[in-house]
C-alpha atoms as a PDB file:
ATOM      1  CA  UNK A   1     111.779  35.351 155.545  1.00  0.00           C
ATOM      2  CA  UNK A   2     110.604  38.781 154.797  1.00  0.00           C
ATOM      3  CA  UNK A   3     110.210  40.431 151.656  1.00  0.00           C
ATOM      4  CA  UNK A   4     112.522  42.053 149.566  1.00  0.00           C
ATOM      5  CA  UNK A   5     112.243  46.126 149.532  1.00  0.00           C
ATOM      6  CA  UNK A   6     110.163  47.105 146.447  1.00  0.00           C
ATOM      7  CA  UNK A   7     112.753  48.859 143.341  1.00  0.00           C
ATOM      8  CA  UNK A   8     111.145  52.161 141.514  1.00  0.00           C
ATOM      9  CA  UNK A   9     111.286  52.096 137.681  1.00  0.00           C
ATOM     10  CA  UNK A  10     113.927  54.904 138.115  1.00  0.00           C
ATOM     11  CA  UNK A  11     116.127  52.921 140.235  1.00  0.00           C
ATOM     12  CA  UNK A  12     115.551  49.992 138.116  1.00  0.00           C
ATOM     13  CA  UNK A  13     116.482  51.530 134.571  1.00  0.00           C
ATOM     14  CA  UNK A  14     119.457  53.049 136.415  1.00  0.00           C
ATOM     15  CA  UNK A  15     120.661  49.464 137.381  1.00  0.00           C
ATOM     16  CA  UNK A  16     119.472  47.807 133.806  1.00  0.00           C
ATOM     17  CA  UNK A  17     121.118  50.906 131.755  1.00  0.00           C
ATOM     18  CA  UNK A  18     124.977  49.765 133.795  1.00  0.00           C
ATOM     19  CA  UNK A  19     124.569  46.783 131.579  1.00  0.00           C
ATOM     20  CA  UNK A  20     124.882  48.046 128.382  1.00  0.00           C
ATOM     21  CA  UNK A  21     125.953  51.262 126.799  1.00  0.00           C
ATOM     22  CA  UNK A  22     122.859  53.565 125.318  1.00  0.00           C
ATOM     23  CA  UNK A  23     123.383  55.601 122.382  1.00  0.00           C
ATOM     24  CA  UNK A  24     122.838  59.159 120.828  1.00  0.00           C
ATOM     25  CA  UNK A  25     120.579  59.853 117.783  1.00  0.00           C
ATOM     26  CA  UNK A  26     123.654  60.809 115.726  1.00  0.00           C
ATOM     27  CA  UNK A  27     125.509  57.482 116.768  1.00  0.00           C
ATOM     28  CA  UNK A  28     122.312  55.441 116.043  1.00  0.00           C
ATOM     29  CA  UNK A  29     122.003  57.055 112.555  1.00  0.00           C
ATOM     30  CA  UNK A  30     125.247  55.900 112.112  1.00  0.00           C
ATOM     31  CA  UNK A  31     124.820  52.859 113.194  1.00  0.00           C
ATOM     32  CA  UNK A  32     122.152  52.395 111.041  1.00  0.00           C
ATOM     33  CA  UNK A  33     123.873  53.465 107.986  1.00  0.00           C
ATOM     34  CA  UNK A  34     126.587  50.504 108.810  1.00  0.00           C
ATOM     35  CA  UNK A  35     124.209  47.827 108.992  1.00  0.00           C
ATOM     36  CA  UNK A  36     122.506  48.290 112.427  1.00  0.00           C
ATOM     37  CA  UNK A  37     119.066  47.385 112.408  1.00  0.00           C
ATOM     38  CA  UNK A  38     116.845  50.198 113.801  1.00  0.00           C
ATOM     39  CA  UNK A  39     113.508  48.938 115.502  1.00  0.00           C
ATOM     40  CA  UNK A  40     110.657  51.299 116.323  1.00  0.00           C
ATOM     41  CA  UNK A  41     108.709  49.754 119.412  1.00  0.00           C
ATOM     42  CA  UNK A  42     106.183  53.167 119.647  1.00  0.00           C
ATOM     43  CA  UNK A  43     102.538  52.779 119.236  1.00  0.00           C
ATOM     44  CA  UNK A  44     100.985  52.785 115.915  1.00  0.00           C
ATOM     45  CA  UNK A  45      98.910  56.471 117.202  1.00  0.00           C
ATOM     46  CA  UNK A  46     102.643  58.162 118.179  1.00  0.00           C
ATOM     47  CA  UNK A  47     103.680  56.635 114.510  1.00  0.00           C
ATOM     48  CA  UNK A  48     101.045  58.524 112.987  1.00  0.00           C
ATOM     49  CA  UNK A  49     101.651  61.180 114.874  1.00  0.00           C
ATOM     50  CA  UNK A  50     104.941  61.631 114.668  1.00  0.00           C
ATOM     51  CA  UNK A  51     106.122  60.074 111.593  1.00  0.00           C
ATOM     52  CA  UNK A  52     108.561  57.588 111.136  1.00  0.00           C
ATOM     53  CA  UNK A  53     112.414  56.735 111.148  1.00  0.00           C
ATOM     54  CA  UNK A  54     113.174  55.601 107.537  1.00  0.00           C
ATOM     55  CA  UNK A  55     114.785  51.906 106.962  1.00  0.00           C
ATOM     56  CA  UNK A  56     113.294  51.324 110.873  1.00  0.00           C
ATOM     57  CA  UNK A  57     111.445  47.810 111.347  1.00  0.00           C
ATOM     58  CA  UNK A  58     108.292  48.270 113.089  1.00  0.00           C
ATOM     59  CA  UNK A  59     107.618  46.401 115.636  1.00  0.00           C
ATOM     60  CA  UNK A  60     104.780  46.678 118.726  1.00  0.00           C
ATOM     61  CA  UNK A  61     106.320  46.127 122.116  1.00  0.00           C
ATOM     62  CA  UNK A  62     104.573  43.472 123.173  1.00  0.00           C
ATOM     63  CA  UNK A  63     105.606  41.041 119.894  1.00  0.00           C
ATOM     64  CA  UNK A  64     109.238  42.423 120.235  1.00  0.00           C
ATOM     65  CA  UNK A  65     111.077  39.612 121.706  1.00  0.00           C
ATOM     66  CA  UNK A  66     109.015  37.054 118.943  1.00  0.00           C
ATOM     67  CA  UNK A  67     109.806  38.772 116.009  1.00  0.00           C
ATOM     68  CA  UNK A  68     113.542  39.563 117.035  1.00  0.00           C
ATOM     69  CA  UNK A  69     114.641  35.859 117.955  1.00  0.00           C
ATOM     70  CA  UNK A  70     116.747  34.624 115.572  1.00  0.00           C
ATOM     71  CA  UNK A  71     115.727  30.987 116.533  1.00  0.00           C
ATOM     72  CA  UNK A  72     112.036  32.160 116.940  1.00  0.00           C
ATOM     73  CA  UNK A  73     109.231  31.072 114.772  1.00  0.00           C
ATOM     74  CA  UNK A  74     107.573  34.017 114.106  1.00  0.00           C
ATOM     75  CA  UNK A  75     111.143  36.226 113.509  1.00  0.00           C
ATOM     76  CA  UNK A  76     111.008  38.743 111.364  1.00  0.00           C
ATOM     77  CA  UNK A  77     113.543  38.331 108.647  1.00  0.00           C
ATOM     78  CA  UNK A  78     115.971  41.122 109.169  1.00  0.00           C
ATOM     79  CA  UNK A  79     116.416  38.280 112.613  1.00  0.00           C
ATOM     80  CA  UNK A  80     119.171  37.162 111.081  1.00  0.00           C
ATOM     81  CA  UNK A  81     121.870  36.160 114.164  1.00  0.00           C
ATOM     82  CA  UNK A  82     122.318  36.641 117.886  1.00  0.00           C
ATOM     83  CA  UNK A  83     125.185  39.141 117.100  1.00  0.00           C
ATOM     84  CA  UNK A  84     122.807  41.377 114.943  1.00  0.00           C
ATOM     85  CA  UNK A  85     123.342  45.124 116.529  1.00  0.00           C
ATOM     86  CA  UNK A  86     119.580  46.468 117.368  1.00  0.00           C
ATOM     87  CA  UNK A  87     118.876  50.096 118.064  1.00  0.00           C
ATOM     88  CA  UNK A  88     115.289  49.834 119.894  1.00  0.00           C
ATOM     89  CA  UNK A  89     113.522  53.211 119.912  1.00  0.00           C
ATOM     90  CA  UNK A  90     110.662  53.942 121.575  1.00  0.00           C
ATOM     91  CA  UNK A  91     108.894  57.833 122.122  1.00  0.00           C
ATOM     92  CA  UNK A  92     111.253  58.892 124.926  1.00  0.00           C
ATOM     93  CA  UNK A  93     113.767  56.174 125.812  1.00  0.00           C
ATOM     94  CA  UNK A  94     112.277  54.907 128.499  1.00  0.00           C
ATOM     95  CA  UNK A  95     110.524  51.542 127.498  1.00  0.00           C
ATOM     96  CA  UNK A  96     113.475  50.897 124.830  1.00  0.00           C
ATOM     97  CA  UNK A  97     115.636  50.630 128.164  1.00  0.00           C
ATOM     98  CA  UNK A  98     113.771  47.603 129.227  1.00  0.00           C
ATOM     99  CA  UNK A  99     112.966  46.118 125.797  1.00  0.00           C
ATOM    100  CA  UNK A 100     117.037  46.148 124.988  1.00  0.00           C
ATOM    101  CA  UNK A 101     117.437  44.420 128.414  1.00  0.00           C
ATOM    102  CA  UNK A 102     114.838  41.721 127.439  1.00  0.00           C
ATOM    103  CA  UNK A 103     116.715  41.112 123.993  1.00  0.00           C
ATOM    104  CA  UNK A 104     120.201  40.827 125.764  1.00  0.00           C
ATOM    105  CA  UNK A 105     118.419  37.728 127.847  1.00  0.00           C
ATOM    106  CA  UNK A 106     117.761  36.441 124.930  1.00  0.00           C
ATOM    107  CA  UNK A 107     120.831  36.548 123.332  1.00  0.00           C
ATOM    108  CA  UNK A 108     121.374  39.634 121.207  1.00  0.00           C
ATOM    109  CA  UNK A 109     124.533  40.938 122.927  1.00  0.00           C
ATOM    110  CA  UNK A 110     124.940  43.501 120.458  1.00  0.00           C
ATOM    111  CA  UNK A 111     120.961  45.272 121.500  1.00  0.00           C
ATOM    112  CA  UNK A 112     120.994  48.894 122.721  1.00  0.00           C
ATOM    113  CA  UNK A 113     118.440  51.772 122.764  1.00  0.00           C
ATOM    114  CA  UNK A 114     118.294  55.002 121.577  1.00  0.00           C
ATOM    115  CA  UNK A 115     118.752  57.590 124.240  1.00  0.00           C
ATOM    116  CA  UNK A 116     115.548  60.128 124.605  1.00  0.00           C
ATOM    117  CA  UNK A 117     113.870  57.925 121.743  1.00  0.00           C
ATOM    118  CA  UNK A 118     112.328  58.930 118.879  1.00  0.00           C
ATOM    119  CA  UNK A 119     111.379  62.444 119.694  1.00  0.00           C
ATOM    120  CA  UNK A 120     115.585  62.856 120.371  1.00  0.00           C
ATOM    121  CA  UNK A 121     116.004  61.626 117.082  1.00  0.00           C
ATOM    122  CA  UNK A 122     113.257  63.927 115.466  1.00  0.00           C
ATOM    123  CA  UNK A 123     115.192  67.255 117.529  1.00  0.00           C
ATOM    124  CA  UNK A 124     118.510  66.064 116.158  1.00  0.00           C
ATOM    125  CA  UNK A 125     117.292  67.131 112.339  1.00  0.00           C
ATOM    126  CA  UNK A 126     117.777  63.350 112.038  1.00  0.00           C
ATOM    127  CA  UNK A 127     115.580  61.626 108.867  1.00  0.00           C
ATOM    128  CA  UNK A 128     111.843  61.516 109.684  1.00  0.00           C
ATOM    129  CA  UNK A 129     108.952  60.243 107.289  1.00  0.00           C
ATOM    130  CA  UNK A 130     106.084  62.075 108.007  1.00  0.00           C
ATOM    131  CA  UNK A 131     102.173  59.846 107.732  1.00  0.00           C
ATOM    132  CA  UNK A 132      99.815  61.233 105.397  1.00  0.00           C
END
């Protein structure tokens, strides 16, 4: 039995981005203004950084899939269903990718990213808070 070839990151988010369909800042705004539920995944020094979306539930990548499980037991409480649609943004769009992948295993069909992430957002004259 031999081993499998090893897969790049680029190759992978290629293949993992055929699964669902990413959207622009302007459609995510959107989206957000009809109910979507717009998580930030960036770390809290980018935050401070760069300011925030407004309306967007913060949440650190690595307690992502716990607080967005609707059956979890440490959900957050805009967790309300499996058909919930999630915008995930991160700083570029890159770890979003992989975070809206992880969401769709477990269950939230309706989970997409936010193409180029936040700082696409920020460019599109798109709603930023900035941190004291």
């Amino acid at each position: 039995m031999s081993a499998a070839e090893p897969t790049g990151i680029d190759e992978l988010l290629e293949r993992l981005r055929a699964g669902y369909t990413r959207i622009a800042p302007q459609e995510a705004y959107a989206a957000s203004r009809a109910g979507a539920l717009l998580v930030d995944i960036r770390y809290q020094a980018l935050r401070e950084r760069d300011g925030l979306i407004p309306g967007a539930l913060v949440v650190e990548r690595n307690e992502l899939e716990w607080r967005l499980d609707p059956q979890g037991s440490h959900r957050a409480a805009e967790a309300t269903s499996h058909d919930l649609q999630v915008v995930v943004i991160c700083n570029e769009g890159y770890a979003s990718s992989l975070a809206a992948v992880s969401l769709h295993t477990l269950g939230l069909h309706r989970a997409t990213d936010l193409t180029g992430g936040f700082q696409a957002w920020k460019a599109a004259g798109l709603p930023v808070i900035s941190r004291p």
